[in-house]
N, C-alpha and C. Protein backbone atom coordinates (compact mmCIF):
# COMPACT_ATOMS: atom_id res chain seq x y z
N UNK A 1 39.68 103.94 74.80
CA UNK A 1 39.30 102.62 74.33
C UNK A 1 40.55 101.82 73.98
N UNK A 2 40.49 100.42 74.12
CA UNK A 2 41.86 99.73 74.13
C UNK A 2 41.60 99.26 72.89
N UNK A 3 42.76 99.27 72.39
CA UNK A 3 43.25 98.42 70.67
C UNK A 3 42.83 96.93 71.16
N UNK A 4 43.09 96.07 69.83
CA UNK A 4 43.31 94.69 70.02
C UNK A 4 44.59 94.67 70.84
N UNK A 5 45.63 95.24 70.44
CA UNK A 5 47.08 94.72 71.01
C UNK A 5 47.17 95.21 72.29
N UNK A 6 45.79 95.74 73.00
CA UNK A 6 45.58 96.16 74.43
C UNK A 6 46.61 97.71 74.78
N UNK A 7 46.31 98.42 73.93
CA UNK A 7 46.90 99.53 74.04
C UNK A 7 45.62 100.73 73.76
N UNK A 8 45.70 101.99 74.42
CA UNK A 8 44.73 102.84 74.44
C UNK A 8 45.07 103.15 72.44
N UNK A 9 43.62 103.67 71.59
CA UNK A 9 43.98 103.88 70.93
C UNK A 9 44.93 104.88 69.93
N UNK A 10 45.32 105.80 70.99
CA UNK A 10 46.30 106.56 70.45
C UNK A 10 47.69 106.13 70.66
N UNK A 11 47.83 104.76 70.63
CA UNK A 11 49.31 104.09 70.85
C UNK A 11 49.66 103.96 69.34
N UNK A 12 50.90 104.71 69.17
CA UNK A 12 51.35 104.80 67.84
C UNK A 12 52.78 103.33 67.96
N UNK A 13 53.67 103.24 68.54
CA UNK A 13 55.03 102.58 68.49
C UNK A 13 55.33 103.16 70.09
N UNK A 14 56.33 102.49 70.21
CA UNK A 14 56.95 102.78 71.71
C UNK A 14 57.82 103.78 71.39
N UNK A 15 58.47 104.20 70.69
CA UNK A 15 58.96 105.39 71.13
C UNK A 15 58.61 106.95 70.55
N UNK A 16 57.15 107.14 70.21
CA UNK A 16 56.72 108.27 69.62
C UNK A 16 55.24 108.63 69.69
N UNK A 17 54.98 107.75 71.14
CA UNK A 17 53.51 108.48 71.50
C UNK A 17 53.63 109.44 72.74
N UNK A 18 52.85 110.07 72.83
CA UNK A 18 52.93 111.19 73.90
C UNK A 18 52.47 110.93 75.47
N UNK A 19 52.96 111.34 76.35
CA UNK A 19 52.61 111.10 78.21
C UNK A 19 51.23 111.67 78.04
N UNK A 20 50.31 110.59 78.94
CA UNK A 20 48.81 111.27 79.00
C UNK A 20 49.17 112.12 80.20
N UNK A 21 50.17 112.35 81.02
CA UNK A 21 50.08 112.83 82.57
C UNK A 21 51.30 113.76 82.12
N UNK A 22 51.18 115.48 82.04
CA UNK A 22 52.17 115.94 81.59
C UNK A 22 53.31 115.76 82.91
N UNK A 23 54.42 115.91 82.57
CA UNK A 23 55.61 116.49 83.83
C UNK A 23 55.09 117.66 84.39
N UNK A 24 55.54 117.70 85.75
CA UNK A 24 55.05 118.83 86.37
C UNK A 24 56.46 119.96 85.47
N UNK A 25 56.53 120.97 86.21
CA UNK A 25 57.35 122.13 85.41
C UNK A 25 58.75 121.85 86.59
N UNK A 26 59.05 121.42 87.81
CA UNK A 26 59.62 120.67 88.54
C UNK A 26 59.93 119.84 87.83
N UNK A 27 59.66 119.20 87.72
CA UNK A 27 60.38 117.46 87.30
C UNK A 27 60.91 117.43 85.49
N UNK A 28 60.00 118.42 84.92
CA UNK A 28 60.73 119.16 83.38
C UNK A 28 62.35 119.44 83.96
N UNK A 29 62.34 120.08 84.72
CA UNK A 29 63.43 121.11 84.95
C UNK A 29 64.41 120.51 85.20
N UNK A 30 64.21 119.13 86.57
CA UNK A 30 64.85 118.47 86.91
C UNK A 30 65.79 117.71 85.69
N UNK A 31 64.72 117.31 84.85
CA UNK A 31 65.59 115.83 84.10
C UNK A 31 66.19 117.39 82.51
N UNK A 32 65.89 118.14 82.58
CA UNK A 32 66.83 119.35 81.48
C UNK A 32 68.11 119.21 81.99
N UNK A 33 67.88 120.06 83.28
CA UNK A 33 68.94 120.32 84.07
C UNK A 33 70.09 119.08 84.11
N UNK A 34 69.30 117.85 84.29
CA UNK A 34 70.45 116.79 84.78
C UNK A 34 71.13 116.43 83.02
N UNK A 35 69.78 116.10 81.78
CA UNK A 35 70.47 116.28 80.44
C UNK A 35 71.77 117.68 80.18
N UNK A 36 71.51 118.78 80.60
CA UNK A 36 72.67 119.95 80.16
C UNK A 36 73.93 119.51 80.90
N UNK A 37 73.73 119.09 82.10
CA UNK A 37 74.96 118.57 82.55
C UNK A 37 75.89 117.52 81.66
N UNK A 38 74.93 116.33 81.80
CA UNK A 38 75.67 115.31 80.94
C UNK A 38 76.01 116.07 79.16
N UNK A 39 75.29 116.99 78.83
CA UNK A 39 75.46 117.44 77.61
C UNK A 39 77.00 118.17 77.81
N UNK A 40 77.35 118.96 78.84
CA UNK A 40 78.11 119.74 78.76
C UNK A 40 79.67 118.60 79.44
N UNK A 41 79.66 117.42 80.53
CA UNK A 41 80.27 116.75 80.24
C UNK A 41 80.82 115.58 79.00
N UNK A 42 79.55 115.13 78.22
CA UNK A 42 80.28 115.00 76.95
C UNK A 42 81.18 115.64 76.21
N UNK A 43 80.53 116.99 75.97
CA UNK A 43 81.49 118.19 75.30
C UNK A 43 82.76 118.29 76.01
N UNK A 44 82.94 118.03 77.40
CA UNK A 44 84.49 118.23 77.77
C UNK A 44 84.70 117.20 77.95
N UNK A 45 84.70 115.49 77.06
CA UNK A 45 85.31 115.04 76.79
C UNK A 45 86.12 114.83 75.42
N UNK A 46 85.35 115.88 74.92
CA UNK A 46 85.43 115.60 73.18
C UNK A 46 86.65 117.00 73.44
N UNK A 47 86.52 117.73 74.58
CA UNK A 47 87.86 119.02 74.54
C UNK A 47 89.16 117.50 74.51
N UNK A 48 88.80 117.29 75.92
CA UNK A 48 90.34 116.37 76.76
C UNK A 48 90.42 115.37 75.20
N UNK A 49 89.65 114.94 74.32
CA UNK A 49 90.26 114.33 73.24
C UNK A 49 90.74 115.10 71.93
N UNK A 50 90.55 116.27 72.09
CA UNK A 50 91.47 117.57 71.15
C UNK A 50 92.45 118.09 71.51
N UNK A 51 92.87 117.50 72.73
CA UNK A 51 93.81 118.20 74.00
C UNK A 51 94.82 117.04 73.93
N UNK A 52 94.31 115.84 73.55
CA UNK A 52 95.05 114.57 73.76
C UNK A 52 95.41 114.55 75.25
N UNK A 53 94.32 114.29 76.25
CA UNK A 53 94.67 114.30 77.41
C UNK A 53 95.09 112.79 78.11
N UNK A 54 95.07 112.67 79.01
CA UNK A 54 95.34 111.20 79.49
C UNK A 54 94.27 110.41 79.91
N UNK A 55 94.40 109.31 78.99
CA UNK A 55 93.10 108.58 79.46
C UNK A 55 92.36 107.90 80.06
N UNK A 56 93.04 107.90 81.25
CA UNK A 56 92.58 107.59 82.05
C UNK A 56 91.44 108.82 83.08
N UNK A 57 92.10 109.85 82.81
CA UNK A 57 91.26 111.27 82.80
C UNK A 57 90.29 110.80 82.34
N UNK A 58 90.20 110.67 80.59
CA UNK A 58 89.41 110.59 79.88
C UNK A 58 87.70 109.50 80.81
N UNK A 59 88.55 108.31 81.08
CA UNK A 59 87.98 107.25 81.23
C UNK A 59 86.96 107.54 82.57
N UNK A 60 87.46 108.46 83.21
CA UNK A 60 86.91 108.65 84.93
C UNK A 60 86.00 110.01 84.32
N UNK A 61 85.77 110.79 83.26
CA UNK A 61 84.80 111.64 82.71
C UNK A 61 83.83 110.65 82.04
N UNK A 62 84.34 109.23 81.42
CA UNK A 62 83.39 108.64 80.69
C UNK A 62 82.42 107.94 81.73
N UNK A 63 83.23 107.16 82.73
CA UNK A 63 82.19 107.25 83.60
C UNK A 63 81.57 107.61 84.55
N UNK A 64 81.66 108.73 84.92
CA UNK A 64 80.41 110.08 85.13
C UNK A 64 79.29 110.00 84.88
N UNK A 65 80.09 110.46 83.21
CA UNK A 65 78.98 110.53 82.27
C UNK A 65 77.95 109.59 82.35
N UNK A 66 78.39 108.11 82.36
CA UNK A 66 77.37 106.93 82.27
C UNK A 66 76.78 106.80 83.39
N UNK A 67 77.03 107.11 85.17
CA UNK A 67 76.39 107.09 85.85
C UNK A 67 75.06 108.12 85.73
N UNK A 68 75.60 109.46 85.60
CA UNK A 68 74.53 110.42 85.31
C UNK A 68 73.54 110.05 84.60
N UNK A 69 73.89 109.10 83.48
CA UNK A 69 72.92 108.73 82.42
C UNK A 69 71.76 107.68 83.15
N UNK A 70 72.44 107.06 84.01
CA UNK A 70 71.83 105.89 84.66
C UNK A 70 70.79 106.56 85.80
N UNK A 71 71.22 107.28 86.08
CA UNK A 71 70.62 108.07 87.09
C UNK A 71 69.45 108.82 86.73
N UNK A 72 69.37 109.45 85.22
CA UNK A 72 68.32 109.68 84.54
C UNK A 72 67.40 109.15 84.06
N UNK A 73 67.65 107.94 84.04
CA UNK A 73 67.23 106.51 83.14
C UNK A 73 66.42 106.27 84.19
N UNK A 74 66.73 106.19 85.77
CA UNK A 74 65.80 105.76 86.70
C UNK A 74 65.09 106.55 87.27
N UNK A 75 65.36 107.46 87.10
CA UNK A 75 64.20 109.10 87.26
C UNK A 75 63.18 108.73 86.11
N UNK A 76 63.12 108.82 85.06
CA UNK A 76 62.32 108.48 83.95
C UNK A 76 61.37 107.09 84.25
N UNK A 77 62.55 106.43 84.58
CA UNK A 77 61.36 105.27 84.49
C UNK A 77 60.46 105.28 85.89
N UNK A 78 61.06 105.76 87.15
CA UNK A 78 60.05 105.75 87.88
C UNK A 78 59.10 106.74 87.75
N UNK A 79 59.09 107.87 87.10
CA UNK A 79 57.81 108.50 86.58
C UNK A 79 57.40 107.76 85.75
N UNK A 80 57.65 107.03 85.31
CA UNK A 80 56.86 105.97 84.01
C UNK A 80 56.12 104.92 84.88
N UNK A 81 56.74 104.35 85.52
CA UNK A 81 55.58 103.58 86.36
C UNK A 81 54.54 104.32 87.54
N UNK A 82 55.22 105.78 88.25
CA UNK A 82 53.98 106.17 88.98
C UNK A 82 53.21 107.08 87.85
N UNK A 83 53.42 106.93 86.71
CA UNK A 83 51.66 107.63 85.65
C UNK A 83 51.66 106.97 84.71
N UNK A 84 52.47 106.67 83.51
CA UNK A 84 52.29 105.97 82.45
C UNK A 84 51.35 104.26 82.84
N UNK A 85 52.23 103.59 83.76
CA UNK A 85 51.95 102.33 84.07
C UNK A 85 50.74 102.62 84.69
N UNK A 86 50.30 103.22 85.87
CA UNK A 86 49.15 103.07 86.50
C UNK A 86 48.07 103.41 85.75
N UNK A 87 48.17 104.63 85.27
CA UNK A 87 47.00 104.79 84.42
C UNK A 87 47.34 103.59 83.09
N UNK A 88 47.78 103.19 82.50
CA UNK A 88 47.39 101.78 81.83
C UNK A 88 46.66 100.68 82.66
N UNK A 89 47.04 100.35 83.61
CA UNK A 89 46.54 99.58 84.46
C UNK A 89 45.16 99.83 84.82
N UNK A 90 44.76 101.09 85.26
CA UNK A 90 44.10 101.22 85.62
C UNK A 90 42.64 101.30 84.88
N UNK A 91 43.23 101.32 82.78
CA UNK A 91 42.31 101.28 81.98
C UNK A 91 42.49 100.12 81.53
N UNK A 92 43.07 98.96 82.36
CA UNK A 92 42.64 97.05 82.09
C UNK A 92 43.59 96.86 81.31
N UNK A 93 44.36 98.11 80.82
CA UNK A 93 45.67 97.12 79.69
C UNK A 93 47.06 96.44 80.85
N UNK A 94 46.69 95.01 80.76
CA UNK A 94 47.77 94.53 81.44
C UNK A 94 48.77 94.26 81.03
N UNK A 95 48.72 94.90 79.62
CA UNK A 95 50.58 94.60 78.28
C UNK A 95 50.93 95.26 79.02
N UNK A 96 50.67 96.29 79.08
CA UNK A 96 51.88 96.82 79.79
C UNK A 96 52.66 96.58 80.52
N UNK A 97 52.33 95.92 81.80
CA UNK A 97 53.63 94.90 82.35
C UNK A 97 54.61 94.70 81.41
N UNK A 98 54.05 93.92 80.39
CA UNK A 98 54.98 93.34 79.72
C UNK A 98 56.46 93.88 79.10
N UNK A 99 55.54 95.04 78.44
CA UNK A 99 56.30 96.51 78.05
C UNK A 99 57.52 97.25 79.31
N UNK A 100 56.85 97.25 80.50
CA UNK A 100 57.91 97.67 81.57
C UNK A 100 58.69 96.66 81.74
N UNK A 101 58.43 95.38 82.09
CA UNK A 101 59.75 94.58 81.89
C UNK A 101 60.70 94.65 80.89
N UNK A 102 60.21 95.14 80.04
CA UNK A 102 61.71 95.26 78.76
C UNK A 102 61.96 96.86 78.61
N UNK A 103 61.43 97.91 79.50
CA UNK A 103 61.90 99.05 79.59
C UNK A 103 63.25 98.48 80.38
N UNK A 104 62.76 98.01 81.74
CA UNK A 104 63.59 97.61 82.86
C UNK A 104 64.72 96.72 82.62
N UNK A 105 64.61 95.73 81.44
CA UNK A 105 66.03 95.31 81.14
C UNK A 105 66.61 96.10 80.20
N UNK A 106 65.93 97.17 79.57
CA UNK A 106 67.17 97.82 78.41
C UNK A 106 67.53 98.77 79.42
N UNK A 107 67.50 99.14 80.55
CA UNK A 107 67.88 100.15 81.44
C UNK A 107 68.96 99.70 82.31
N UNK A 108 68.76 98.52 82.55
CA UNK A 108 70.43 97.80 83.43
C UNK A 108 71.81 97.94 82.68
């Protein structure tokens, strides 16, 4: 059943309600796997800055790092629009648009 603010009623805030469509155990794995990476390249930047390495080193690990991140960011959100969004849609809440447009600009 949709709220007034056109949200199913178990919509708590945007960042602490739960996926009605779980991840498959694939696509879990996928976005772990791609987080441990970036987890474990942060950590060897925080070495090369105990190392006092050169930073331009530094700078070509930082952005890695931020592509990887970006790269996750658009894995996420396109599972967010093929289940989160459709099934909203598909139960008449048309906020949601609204809501993915400002996923989609805090993600650029």
């Amino acid at each position: 059943m949709l709220e007034p603010d056109g949200y199913r009623e178990d919509h708590t805030d945007n960042c602490c309600h739960m996926k009605h469509t779980p991840r498959s155990e694939a696509q879990h794995k996928n976005l772990q796997n791609r987080l441990n990476r970036m987890i474990g390249q942060l950590n060897g930047i925080g070495r090369m800055l105990e190392e006092n390495r050169y930073c331009g080193d530094i700078l070509t690990q930082v952005a890695a790092v931020e592509s990887a991140l970006q790269g996750f960011g658009y894995i996420v959100l396109k599972e967010h629009l093929e289940t989160c969004v459709v099934e909203e849609v598909l139960n008449g809440n048309d906020k949601i648009m609204d809501e993915t447009m400002e996923l989609v600009k805090k993600l650029k």
